[in-house]
PDB file of N, CA and C in Angstrom:
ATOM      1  N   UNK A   1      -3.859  18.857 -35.546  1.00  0.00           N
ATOM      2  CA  UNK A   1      -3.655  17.969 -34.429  1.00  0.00           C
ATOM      3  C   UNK A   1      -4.758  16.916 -34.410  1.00  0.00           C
ATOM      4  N   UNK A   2      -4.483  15.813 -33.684  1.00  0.00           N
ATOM      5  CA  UNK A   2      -5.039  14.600 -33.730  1.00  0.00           C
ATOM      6  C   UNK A   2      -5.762  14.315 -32.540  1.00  0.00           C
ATOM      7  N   UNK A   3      -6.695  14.439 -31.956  1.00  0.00           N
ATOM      8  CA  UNK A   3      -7.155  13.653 -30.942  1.00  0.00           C
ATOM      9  C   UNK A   3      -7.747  12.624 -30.688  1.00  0.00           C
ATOM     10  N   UNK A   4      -7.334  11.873 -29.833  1.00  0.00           N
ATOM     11  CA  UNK A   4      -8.287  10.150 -29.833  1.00  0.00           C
ATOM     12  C   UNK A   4      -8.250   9.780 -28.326  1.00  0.00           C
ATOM     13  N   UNK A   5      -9.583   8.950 -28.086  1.00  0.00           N
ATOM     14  CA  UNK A   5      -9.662   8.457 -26.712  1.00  0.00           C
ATOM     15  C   UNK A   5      -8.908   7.285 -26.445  1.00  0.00           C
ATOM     16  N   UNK A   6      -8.415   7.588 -25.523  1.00  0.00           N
ATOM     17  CA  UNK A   6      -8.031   5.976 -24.980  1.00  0.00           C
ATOM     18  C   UNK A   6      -8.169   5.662 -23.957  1.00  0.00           C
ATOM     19  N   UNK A   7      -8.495   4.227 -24.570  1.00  0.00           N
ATOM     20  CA  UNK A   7      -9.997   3.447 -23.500  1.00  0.00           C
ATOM     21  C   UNK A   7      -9.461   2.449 -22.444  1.00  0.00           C
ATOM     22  N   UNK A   8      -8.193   2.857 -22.593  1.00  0.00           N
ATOM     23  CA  UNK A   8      -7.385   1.857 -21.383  1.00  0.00           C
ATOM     24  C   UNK A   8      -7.230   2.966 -20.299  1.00  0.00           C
ATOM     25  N   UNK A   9      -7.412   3.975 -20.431  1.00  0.00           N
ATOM     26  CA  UNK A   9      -6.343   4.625 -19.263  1.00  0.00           C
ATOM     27  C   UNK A   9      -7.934   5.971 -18.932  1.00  0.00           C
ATOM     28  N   UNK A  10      -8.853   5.785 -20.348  1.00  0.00           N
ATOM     29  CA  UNK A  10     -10.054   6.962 -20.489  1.00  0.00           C
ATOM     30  C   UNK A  10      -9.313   8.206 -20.483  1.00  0.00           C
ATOM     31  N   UNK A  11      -8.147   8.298 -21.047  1.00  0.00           N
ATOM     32  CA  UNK A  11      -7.773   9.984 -21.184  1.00  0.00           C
ATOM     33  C   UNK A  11      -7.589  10.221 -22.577  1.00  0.00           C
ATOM     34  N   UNK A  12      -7.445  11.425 -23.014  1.00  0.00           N
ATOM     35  CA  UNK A  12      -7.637  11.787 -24.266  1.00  0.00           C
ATOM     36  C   UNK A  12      -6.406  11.826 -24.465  1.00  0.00           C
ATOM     37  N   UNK A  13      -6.064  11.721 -26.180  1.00  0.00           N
ATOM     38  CA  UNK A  13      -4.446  11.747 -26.156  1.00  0.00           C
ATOM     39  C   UNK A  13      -4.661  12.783 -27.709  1.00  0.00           C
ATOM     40  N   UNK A  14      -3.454  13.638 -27.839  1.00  0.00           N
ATOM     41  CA  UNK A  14      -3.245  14.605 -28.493  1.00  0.00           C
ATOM     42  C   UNK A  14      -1.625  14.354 -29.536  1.00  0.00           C
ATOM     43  N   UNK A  15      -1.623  14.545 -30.724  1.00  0.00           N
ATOM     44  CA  UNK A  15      -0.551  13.596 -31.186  1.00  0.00           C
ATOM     45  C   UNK A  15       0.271  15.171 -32.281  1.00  0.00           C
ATOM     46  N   UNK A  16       1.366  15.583 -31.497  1.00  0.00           N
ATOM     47  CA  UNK A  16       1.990  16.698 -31.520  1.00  0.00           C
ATOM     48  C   UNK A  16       3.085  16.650 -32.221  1.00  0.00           C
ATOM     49  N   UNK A  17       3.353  17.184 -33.549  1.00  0.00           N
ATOM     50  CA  UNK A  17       4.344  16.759 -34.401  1.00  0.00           C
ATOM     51  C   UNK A  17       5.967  18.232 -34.295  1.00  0.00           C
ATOM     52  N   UNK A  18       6.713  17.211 -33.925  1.00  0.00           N
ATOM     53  CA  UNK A  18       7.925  17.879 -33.613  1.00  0.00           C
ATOM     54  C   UNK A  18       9.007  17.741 -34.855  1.00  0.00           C
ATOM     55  N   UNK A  19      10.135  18.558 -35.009  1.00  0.00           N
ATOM     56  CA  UNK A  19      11.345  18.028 -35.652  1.00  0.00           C
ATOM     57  C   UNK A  19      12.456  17.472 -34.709  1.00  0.00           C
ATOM     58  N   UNK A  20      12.498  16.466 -36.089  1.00  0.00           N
ATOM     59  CA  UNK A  20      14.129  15.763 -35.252  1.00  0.00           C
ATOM     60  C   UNK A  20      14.473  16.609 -34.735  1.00  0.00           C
ATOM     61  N   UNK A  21      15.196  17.345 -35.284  1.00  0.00           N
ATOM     62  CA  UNK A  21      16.176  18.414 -33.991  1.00  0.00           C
ATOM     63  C   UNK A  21      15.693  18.041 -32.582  1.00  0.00           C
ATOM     64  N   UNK A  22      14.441  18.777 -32.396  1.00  0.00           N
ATOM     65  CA  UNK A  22      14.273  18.987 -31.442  1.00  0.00           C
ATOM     66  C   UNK A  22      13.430  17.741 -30.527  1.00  0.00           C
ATOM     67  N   UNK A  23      13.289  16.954 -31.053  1.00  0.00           N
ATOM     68  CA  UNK A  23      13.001  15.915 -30.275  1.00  0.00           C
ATOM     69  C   UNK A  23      14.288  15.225 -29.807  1.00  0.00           C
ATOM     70  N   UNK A  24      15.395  15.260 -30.893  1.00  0.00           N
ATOM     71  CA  UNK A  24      17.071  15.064 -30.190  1.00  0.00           C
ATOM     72  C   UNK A  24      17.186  15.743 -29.105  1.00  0.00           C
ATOM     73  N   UNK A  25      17.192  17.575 -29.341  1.00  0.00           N
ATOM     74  CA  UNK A  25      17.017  17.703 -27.875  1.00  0.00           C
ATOM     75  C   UNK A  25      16.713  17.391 -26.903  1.00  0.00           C
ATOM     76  N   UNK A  26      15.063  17.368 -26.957  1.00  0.00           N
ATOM     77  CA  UNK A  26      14.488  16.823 -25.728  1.00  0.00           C
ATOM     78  C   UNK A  26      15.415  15.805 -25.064  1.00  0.00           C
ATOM     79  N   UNK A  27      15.466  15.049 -26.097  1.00  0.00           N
ATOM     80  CA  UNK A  27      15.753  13.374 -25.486  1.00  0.00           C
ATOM     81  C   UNK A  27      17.242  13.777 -24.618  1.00  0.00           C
ATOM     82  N   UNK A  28      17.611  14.063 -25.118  1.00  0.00           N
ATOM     83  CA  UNK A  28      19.481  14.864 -24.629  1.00  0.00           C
ATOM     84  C   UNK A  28      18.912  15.417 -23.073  1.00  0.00           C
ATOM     85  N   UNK A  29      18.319  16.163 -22.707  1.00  0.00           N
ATOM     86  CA  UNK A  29      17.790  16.940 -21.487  1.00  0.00           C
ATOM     87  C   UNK A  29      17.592  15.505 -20.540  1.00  0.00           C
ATOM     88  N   UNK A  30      18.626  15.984 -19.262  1.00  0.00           N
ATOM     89  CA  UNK A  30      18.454  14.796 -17.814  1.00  0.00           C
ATOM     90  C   UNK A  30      17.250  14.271 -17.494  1.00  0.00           C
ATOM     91  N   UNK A  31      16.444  15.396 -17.213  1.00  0.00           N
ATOM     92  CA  UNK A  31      15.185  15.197 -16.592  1.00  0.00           C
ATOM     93  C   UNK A  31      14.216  14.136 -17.844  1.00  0.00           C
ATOM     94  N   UNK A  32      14.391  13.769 -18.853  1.00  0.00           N
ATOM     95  CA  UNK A  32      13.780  13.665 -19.372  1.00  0.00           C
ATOM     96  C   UNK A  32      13.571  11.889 -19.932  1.00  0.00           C
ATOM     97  N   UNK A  33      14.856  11.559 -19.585  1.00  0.00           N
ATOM     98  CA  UNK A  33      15.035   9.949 -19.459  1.00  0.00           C
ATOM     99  C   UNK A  33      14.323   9.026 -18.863  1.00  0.00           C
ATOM    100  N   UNK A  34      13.704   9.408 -17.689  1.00  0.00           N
ATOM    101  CA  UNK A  34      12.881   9.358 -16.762  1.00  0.00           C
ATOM    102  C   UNK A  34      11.571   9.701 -16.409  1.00  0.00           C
ATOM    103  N   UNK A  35      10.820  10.194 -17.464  1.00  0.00           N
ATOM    104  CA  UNK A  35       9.835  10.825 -17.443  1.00  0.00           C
ATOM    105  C   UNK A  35       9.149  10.726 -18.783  1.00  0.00           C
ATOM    106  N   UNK A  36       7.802  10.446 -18.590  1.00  0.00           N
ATOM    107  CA  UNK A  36       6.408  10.564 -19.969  1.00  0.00           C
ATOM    108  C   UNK A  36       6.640  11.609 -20.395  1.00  0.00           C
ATOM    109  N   UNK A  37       6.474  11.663 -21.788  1.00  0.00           N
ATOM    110  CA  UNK A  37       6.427  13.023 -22.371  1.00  0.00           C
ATOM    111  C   UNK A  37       5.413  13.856 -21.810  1.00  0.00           C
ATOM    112  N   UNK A  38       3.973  13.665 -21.004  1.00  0.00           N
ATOM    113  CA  UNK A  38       2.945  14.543 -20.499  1.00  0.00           C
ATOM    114  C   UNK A  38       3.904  14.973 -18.972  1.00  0.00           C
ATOM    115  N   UNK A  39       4.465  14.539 -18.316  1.00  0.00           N
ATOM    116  CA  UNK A  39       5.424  14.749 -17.245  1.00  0.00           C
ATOM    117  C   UNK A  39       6.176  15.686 -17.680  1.00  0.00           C
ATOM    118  N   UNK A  40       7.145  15.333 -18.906  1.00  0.00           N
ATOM    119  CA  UNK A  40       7.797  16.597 -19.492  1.00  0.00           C
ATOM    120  C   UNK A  40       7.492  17.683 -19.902  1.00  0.00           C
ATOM    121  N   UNK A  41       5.879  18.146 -20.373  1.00  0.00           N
ATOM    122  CA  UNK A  41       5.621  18.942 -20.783  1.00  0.00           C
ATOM    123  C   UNK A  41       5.094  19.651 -19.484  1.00  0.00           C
ATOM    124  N   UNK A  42       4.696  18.611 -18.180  1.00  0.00           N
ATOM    125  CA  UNK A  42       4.146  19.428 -17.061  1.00  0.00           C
ATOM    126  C   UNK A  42       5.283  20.294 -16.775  1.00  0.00           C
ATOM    127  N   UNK A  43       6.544  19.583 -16.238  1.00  0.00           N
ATOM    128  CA  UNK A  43       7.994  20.509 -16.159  1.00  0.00           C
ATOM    129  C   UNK A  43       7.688  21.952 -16.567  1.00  0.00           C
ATOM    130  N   UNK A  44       7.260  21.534 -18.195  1.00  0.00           N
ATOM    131  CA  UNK A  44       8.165  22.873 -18.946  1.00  0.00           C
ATOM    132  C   UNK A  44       7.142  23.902 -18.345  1.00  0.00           C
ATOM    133  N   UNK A  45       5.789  23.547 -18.386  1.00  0.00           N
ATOM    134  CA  UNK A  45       4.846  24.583 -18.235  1.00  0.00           C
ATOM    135  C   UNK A  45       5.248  25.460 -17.041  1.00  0.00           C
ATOM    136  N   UNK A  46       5.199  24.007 -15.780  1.00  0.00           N
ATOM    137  CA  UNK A  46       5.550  25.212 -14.517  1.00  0.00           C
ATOM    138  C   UNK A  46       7.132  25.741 -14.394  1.00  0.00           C
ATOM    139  N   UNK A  47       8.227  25.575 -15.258  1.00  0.00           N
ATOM    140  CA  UNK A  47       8.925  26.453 -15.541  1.00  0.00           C
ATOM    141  C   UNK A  47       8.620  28.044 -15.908  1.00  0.00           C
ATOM    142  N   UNK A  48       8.179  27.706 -17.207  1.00  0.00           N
ATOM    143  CA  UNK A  48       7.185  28.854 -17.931  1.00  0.00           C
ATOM    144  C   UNK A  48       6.577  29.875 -16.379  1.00  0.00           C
ATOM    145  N   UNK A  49       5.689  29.575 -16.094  1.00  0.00           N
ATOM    146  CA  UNK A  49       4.979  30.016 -15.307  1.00  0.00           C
ATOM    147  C   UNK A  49       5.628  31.071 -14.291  1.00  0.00           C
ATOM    148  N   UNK A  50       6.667  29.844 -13.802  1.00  0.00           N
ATOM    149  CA  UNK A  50       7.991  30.413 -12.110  1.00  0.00           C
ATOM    150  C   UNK A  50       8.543  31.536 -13.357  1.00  0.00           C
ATOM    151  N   UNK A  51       8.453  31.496 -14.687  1.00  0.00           N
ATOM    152  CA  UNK A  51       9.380  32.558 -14.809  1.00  0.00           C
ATOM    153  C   UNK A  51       9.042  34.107 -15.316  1.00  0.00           C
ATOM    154  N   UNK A  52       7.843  33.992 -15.643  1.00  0.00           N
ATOM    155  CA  UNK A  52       6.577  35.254 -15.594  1.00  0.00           C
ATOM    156  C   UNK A  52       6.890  36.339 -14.475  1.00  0.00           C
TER     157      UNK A  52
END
């Protein structure tokens, strides 16, 4: 994994390598048209979490 600062926004960014497939997925999913991929991944987490 890749990390680098960025100096526009000062947050760190992390560069996460997916397969097509599943980035088709993603993109296919409602919620997701509408939303940053860091938004999307907040989703999934507190999904994850509610379902523990």
């Amino acid at each position: 994994m890749t990390t680098k600062s960025t100096k526009s926004t000062n947050l760190s960014s992390t560069t996460i390598r997916i397969s097509s497939s599943t980035k088709e997925a993603l993109e296919n999913l409602d919620f997701v048209r509408k939303d940053t991929f860091e938004e999307i991944l907040l989703k999934l987490i507190e999904h994850y979490k509610n379902k523990k």
